[in-house]
Protein backbone atom coordinates (compact mmCIF):
# COMPACT_ATOMS: atom_id res chain seq x y z
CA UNK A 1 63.62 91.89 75.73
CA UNK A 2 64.60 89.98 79.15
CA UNK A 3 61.11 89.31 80.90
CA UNK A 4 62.29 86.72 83.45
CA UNK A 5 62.07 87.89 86.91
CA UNK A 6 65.14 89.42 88.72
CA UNK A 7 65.77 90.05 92.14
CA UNK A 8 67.64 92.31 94.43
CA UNK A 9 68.10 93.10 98.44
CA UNK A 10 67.28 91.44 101.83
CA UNK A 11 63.77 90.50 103.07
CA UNK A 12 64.79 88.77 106.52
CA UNK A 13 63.67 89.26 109.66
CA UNK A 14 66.86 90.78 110.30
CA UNK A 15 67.31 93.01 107.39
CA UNK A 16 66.64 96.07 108.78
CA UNK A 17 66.67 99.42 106.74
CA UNK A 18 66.60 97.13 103.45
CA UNK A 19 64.50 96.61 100.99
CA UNK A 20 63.29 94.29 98.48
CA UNK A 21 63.37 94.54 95.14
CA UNK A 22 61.61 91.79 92.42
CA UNK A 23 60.90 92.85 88.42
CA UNK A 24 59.89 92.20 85.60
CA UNK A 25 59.90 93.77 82.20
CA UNK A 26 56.42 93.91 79.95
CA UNK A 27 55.50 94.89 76.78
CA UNK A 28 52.61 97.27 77.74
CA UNK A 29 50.67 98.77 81.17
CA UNK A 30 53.39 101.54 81.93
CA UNK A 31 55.49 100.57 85.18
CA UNK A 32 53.28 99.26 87.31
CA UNK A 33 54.12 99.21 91.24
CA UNK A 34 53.44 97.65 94.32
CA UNK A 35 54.85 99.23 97.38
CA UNK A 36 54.96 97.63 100.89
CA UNK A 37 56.99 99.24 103.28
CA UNK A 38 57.15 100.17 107.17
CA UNK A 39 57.34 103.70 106.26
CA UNK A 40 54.05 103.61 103.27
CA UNK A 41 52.19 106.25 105.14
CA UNK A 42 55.02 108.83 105.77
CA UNK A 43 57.22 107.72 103.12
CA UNK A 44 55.35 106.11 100.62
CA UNK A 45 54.85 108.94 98.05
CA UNK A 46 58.59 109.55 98.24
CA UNK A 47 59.57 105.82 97.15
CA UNK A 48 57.16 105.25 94.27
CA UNK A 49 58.67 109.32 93.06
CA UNK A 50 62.08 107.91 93.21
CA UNK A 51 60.97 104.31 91.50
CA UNK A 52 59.20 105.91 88.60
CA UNK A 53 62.04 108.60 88.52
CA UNK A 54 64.77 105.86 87.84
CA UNK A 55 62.87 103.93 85.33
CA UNK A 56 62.68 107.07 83.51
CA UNK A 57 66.31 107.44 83.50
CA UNK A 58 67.07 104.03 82.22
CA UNK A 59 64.91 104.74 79.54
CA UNK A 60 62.00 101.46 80.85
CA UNK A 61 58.51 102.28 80.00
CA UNK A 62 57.02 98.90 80.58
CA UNK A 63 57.86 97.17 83.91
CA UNK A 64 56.13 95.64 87.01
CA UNK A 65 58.23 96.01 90.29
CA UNK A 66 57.60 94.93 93.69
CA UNK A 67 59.13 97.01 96.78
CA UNK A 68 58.99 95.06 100.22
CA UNK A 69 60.71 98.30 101.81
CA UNK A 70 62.00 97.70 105.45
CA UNK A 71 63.07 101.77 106.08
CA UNK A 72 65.77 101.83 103.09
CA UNK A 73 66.93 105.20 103.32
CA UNK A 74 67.30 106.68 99.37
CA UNK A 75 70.78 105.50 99.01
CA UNK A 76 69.66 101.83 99.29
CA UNK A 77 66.79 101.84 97.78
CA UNK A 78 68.58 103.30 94.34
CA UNK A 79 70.99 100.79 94.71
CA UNK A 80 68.70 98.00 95.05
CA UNK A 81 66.47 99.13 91.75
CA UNK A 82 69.59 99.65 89.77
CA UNK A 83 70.64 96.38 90.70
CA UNK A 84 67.55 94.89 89.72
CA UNK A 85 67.01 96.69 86.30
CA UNK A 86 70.87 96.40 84.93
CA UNK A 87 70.37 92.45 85.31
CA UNK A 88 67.31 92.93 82.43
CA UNK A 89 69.14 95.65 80.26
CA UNK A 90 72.95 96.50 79.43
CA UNK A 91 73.47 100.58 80.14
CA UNK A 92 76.57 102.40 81.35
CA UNK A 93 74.24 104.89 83.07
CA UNK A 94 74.56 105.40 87.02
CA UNK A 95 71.65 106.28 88.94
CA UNK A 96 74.00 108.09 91.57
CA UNK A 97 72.89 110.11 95.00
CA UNK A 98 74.80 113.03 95.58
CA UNK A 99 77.94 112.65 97.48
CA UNK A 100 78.07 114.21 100.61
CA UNK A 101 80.77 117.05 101.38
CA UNK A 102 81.72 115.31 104.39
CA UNK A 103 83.11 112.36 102.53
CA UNK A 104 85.64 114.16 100.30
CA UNK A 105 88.20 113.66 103.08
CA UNK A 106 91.43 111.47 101.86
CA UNK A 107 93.77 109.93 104.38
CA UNK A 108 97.48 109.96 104.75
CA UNK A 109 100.16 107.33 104.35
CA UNK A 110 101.40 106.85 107.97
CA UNK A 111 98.01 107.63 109.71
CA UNK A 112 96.80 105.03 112.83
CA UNK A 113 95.41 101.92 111.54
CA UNK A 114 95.16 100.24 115.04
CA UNK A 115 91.65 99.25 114.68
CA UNK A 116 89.46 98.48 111.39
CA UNK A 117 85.60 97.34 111.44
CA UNK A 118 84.55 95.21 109.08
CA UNK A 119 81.06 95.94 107.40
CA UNK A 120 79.25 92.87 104.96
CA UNK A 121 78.96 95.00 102.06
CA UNK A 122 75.28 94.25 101.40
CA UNK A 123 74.15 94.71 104.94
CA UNK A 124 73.32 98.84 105.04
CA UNK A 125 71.68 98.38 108.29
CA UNK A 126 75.26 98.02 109.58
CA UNK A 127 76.53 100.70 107.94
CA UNK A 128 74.56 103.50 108.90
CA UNK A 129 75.83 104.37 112.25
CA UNK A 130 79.22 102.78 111.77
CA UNK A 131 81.18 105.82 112.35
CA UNK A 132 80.19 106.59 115.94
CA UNK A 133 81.97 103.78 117.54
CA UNK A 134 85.30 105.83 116.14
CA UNK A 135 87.48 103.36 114.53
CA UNK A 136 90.46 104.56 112.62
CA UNK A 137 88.91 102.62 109.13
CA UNK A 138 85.21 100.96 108.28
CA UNK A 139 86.07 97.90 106.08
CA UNK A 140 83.14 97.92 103.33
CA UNK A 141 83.15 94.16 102.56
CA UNK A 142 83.20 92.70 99.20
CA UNK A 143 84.43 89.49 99.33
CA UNK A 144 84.23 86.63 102.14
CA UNK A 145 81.17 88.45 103.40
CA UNK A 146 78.74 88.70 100.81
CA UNK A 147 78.03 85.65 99.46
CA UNK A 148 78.27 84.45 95.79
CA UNK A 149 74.61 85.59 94.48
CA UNK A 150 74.46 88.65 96.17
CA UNK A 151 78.23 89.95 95.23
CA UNK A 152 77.22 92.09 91.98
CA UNK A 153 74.13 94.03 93.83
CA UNK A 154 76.67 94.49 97.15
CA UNK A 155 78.76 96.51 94.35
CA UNK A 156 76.11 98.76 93.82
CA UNK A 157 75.35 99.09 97.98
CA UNK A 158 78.78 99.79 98.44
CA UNK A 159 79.37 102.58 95.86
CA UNK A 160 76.14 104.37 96.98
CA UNK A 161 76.99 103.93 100.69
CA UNK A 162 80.65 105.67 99.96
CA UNK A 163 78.63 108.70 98.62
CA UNK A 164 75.67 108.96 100.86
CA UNK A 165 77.11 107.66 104.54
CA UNK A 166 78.51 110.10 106.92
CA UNK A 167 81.73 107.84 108.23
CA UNK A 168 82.72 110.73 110.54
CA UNK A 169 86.00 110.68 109.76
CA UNK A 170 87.10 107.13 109.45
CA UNK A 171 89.55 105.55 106.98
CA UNK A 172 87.02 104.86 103.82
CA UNK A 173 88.13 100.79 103.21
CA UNK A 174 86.82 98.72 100.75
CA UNK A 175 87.88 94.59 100.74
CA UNK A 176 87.31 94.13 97.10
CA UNK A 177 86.96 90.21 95.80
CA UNK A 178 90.42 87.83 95.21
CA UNK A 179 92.10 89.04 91.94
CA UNK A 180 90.86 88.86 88.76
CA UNK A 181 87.27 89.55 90.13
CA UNK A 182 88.10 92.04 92.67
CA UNK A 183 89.41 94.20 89.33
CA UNK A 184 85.86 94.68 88.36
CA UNK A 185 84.95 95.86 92.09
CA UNK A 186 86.91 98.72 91.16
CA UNK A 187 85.30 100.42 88.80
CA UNK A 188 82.05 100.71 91.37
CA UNK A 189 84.21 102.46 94.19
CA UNK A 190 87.47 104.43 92.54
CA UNK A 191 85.42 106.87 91.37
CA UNK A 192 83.66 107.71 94.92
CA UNK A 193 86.64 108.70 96.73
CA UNK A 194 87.64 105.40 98.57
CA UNK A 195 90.39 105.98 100.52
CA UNK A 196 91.86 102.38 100.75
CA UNK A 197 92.10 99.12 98.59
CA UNK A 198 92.11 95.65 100.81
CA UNK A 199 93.48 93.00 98.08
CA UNK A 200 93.01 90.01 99.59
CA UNK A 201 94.39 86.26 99.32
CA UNK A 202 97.21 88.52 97.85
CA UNK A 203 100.64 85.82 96.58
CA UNK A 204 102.60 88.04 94.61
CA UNK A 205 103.33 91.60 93.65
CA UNK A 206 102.07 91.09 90.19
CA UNK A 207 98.57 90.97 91.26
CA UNK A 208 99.46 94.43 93.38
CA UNK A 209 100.42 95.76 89.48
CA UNK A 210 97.26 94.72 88.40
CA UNK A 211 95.18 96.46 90.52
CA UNK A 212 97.22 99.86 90.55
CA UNK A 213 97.07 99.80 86.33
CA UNK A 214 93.27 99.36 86.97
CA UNK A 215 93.03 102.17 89.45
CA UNK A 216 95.07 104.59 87.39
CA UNK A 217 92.62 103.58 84.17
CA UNK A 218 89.45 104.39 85.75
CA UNK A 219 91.19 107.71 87.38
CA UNK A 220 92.63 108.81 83.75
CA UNK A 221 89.27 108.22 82.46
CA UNK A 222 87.14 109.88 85.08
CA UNK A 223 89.36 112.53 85.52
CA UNK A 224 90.68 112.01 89.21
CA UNK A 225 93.49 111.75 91.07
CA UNK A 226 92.80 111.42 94.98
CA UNK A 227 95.27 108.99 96.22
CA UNK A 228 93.77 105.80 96.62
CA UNK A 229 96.25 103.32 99.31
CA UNK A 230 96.66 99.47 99.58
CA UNK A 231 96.24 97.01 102.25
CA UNK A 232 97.50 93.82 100.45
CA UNK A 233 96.24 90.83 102.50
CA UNK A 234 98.11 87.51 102.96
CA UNK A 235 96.45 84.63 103.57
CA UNK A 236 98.04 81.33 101.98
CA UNK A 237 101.77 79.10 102.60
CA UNK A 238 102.81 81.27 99.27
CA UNK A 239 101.34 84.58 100.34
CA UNK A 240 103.58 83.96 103.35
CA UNK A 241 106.85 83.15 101.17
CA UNK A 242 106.11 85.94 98.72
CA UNK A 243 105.38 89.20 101.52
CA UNK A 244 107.99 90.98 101.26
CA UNK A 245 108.01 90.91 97.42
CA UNK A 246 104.09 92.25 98.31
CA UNK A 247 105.49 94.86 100.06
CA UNK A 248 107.82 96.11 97.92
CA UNK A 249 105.53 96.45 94.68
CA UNK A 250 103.86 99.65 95.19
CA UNK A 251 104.53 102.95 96.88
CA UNK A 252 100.80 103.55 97.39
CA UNK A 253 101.11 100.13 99.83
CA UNK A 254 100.38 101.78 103.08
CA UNK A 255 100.16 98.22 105.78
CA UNK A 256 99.98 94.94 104.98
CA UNK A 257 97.41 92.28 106.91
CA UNK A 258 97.32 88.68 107.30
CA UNK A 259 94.45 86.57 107.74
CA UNK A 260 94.93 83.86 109.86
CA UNK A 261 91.52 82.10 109.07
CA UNK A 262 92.50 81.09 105.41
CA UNK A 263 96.23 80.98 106.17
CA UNK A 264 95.91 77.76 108.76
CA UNK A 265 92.91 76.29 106.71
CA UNK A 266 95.79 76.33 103.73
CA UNK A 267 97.92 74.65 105.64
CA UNK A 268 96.05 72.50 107.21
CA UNK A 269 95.94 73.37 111.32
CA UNK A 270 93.32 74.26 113.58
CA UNK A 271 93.49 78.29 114.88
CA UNK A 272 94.18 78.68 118.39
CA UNK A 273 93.88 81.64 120.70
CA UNK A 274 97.67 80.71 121.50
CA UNK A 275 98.52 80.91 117.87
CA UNK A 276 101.82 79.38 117.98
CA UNK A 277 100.71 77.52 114.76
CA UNK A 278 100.81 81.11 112.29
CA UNK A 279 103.66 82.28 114.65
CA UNK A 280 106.24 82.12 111.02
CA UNK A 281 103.74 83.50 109.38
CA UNK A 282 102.99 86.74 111.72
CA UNK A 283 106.68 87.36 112.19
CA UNK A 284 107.04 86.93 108.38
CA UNK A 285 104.64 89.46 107.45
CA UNK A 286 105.96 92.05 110.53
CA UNK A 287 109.43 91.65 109.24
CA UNK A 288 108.45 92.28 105.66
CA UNK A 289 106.61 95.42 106.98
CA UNK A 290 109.27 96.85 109.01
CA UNK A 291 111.72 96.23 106.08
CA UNK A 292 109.39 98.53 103.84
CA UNK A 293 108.43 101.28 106.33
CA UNK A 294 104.36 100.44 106.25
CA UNK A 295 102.29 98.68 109.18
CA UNK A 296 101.87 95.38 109.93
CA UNK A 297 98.36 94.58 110.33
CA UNK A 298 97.36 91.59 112.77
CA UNK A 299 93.94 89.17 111.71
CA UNK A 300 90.40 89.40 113.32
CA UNK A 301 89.56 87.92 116.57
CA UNK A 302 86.87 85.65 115.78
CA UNK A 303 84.80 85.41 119.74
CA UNK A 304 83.44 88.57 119.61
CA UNK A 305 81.80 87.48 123.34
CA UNK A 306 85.43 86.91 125.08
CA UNK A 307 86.78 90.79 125.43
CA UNK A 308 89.15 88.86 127.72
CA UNK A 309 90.83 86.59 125.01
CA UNK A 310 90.61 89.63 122.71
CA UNK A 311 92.82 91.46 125.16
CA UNK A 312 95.17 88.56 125.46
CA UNK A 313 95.51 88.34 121.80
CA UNK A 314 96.34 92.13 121.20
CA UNK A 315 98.75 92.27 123.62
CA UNK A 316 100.56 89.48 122.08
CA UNK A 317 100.48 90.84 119.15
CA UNK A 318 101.58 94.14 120.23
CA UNK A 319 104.84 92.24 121.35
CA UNK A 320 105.29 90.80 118.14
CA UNK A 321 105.40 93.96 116.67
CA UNK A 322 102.00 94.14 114.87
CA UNK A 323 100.52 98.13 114.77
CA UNK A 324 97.05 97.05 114.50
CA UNK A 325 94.33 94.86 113.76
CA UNK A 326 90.62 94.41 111.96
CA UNK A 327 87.86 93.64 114.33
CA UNK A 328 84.64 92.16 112.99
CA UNK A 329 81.87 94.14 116.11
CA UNK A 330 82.08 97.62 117.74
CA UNK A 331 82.87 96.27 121.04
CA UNK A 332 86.10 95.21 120.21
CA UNK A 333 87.50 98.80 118.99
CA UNK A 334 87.72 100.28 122.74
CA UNK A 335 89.86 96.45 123.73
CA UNK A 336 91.96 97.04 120.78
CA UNK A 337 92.86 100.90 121.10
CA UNK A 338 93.55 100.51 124.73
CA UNK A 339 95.87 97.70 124.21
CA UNK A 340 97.81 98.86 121.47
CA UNK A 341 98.41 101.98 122.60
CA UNK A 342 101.41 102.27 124.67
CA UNK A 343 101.04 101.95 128.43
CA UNK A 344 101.83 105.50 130.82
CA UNK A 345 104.73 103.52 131.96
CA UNK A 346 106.26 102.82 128.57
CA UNK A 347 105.53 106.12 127.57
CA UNK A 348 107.37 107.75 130.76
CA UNK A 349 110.18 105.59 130.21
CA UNK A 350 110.13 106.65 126.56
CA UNK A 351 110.12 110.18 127.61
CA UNK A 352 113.28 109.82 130.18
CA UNK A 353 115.25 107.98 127.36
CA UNK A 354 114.89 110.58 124.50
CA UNK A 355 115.51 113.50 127.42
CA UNK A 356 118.39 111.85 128.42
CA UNK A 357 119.89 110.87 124.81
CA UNK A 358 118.84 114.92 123.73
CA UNK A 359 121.24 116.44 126.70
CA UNK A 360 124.02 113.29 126.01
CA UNK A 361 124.10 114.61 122.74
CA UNK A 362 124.72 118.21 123.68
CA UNK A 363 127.16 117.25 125.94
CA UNK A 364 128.95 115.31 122.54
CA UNK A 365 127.81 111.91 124.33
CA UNK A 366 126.77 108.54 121.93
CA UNK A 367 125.18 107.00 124.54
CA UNK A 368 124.13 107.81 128.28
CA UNK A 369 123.09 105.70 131.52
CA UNK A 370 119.08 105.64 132.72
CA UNK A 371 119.40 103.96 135.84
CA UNK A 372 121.65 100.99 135.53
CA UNK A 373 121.16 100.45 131.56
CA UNK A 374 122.92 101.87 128.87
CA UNK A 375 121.15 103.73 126.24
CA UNK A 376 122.23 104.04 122.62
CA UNK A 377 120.70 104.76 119.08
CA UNK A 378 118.72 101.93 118.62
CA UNK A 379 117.22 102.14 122.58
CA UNK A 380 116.41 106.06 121.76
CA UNK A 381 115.01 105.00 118.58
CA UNK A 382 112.61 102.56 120.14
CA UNK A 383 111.79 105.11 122.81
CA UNK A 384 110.77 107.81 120.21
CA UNK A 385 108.33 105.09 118.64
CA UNK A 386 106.36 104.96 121.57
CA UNK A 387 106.24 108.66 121.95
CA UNK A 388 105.30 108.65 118.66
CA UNK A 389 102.33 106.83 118.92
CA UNK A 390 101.40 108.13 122.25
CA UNK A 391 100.66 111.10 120.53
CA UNK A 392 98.94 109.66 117.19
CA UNK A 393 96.59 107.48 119.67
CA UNK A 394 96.03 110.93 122.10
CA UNK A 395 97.82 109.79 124.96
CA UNK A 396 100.47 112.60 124.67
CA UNK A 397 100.44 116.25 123.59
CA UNK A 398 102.97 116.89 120.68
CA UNK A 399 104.56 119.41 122.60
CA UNK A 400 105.49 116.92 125.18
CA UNK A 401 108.74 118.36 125.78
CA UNK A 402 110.44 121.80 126.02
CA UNK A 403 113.59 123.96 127.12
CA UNK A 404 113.95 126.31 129.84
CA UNK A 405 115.62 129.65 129.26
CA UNK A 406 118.83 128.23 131.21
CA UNK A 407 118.77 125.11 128.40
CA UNK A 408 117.43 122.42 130.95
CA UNK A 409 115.20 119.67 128.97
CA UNK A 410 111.56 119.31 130.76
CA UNK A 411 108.57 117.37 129.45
């Protein structure tokens, strides 16, 4: 029997709605607990019933465990005492809460991905009210933010927090760790309806094969089917060389990212707000995007103080043909929606091109004159784009435009 003393959870000042978990296995005295918590005199009953209720199920009759609770709703503090107890004993039991009817949504292929907020993935006071700041995804974070000791417990934070937080509605994302490791991430979250797969410091499609044979595994042996996506990340010189190869292995490869932090440190520049330095690289990964039909994804904006910057950046990326971007705090999701989205002016223009293409075309026209510009396929097609996403981001109704009894085109 394993009687050293194991560990799991937050105890900083910080780490609120967290707990604390430290054990220790013994041959005799039942399982004896000490509770503190913030909550002992509403809530302290409740957390010692769940405690001895676990042990039970993982079959421990001798054990003394010490709780420094900090408000941990149920979801945490399960995960935390599973954590603790499967680095004693080897079982392929799950102490699982019960997954909430509002998270058996699944998400389509083209949906928005404009903006994405990154969550640590053993931080649950983050997570808990994620959802109300409405971005189109919540990125639960595996890898570059959860550090080394702490990345097997985050596994067991993350699959609770995918069954037991309401994300009203957002993109479920998980950024599991770099391949090979990140392969073991998966069996924590494939079975609790995750909705995306972020593969990051992704360099060739092989490691994209990889993950999809792991996926379909654990969904042939659970039972399961729900589409799960991918957001391959690229983050290296060779990631860069290799995209469109990424983007071509899989037809569950929805957008494709790049992260500019790694990619300069690999080759060796400093990361400007400018970023003529990762220039190749952006245009790269748009162009391998567009080949494929899927997004291109932009990297975070680091200053989450300068909302001025921020807007700067998006709108250059916008130009460069990115579709979205991750953000790392809530208050950059409102600078990031606004300034992807198209502009009333490029959306009116949009709507006099396709109305004027529409009645060309009637009239057996391949092209028509707006003003003193011609318009042909590739103008309207551009034009239709914008309507397009004017629509997905809310800005315009789908029925936008409509015919008069006498034929005429009005929007």
């Amino acid at each position: 029997m394993n009687k050293s003393i194991v560990s799991a959870g937050n105890k900083g000042e910080k780490d609120r709605s967290d707990c604390f978990v430290s054990l220790k296995l013994s041959d005799s005295g039942g399982i004896h607990l000490e509770l503190k918590s913030k909550v002992q005199v509403l809530y302290g009953s409740s957390i010692s019933a769940l405690c001895y209720e676990m042990f039970k199920f993982f079959q421990i009759e001798n054990a003394i465990v010490e709780i420094e609770d900090k408000g941990a709703l149920p979801f945490v503090l399960m995960a935390r005492i599973e954590a603790a107890i499967k680095q004693l004993i080897k079982s392929d039991l799950e102490f699982l809460p019960e997954m909430l009817s509002e998270n058996l949504y699944s998400s389509d292929f083209n949906q928005p991905r404009i903006s994405r907020l990154y969550l640590p993935g053993n931080t649950p006071g983050l997570m808990l009210n994620a959802g109300i700041h409405t971005p189109n995804g919540i990125i639960l974070d595996l890898e570059d933010a959860v550090g080394i000791s702490k990345k097997s417990e985050a596994c067991f934070l993350v699959r609770n927090a995918l069954r037991s937080v309401n994300f009203l509605g957002a993109e479920r994302m998980v950024r599991i760790n770099q391949i090979p490791a990140g392969l073991e991430d998966l069996e924590f979250i494939i079975p609790n309806n995750v909705n995306l797969i972020l593969v990051p410091k992704c360099e060739n499609g092989n490691q994209i094969s990889q993950v999809n044979d792991r996926i379909k595994t654990i969904q042939k042996r659970i039972g399961i089917s729900n589409p799960v996506w991918l957001m391959p990340i690229i983050e290296s010189a060779m990631g860069v060389m290799k995209a469109l190869e990424i983007a071509q292995s899989a037809d569950n490869i929805v957008a494709m990212a790049i992260g500019l932090e790694d990619y300069t440190a690999d080759i060796g520049v400093v990361r400007t707000y400018e970023g003529t330095e990762s220039l190749f690289a952006r245009c790269q990964v748009i162009n391998a995007c567009k080949a494929v039909g899927i997004q291109a994804i932009d990297s975070v904006f680091s200053d989450i103080g300068d909302m001025k910057a921020l807007k700067e950046n998006v709108l250059r990326s916008k130009a460069l043909g990115f579709d979205g971007m991750g953000c790392i705090h809530p208050r950059q999701i409102k600078v990031i929606f606004d300034n992807y989205a198209p502009t009333d002016q490029e959306i009116e223009n949009a709507k006099i091109i396709v109305i004027a293409f529409i009645e060309a075309a009637q009239n057996g026209y391949g092209v028509v004159s707006v003003g003193n510009k011609m318009i042909d396929a590739p103008v309207v097609s551009r034009a239709q784009q914008t309507i397009n996403r004017a629509i997905s981001m809310g800005k315009l109704g789908a029925k936008w435009i409509s015919r008069q009894g006498n034929g005429t085109i009005i929007a």
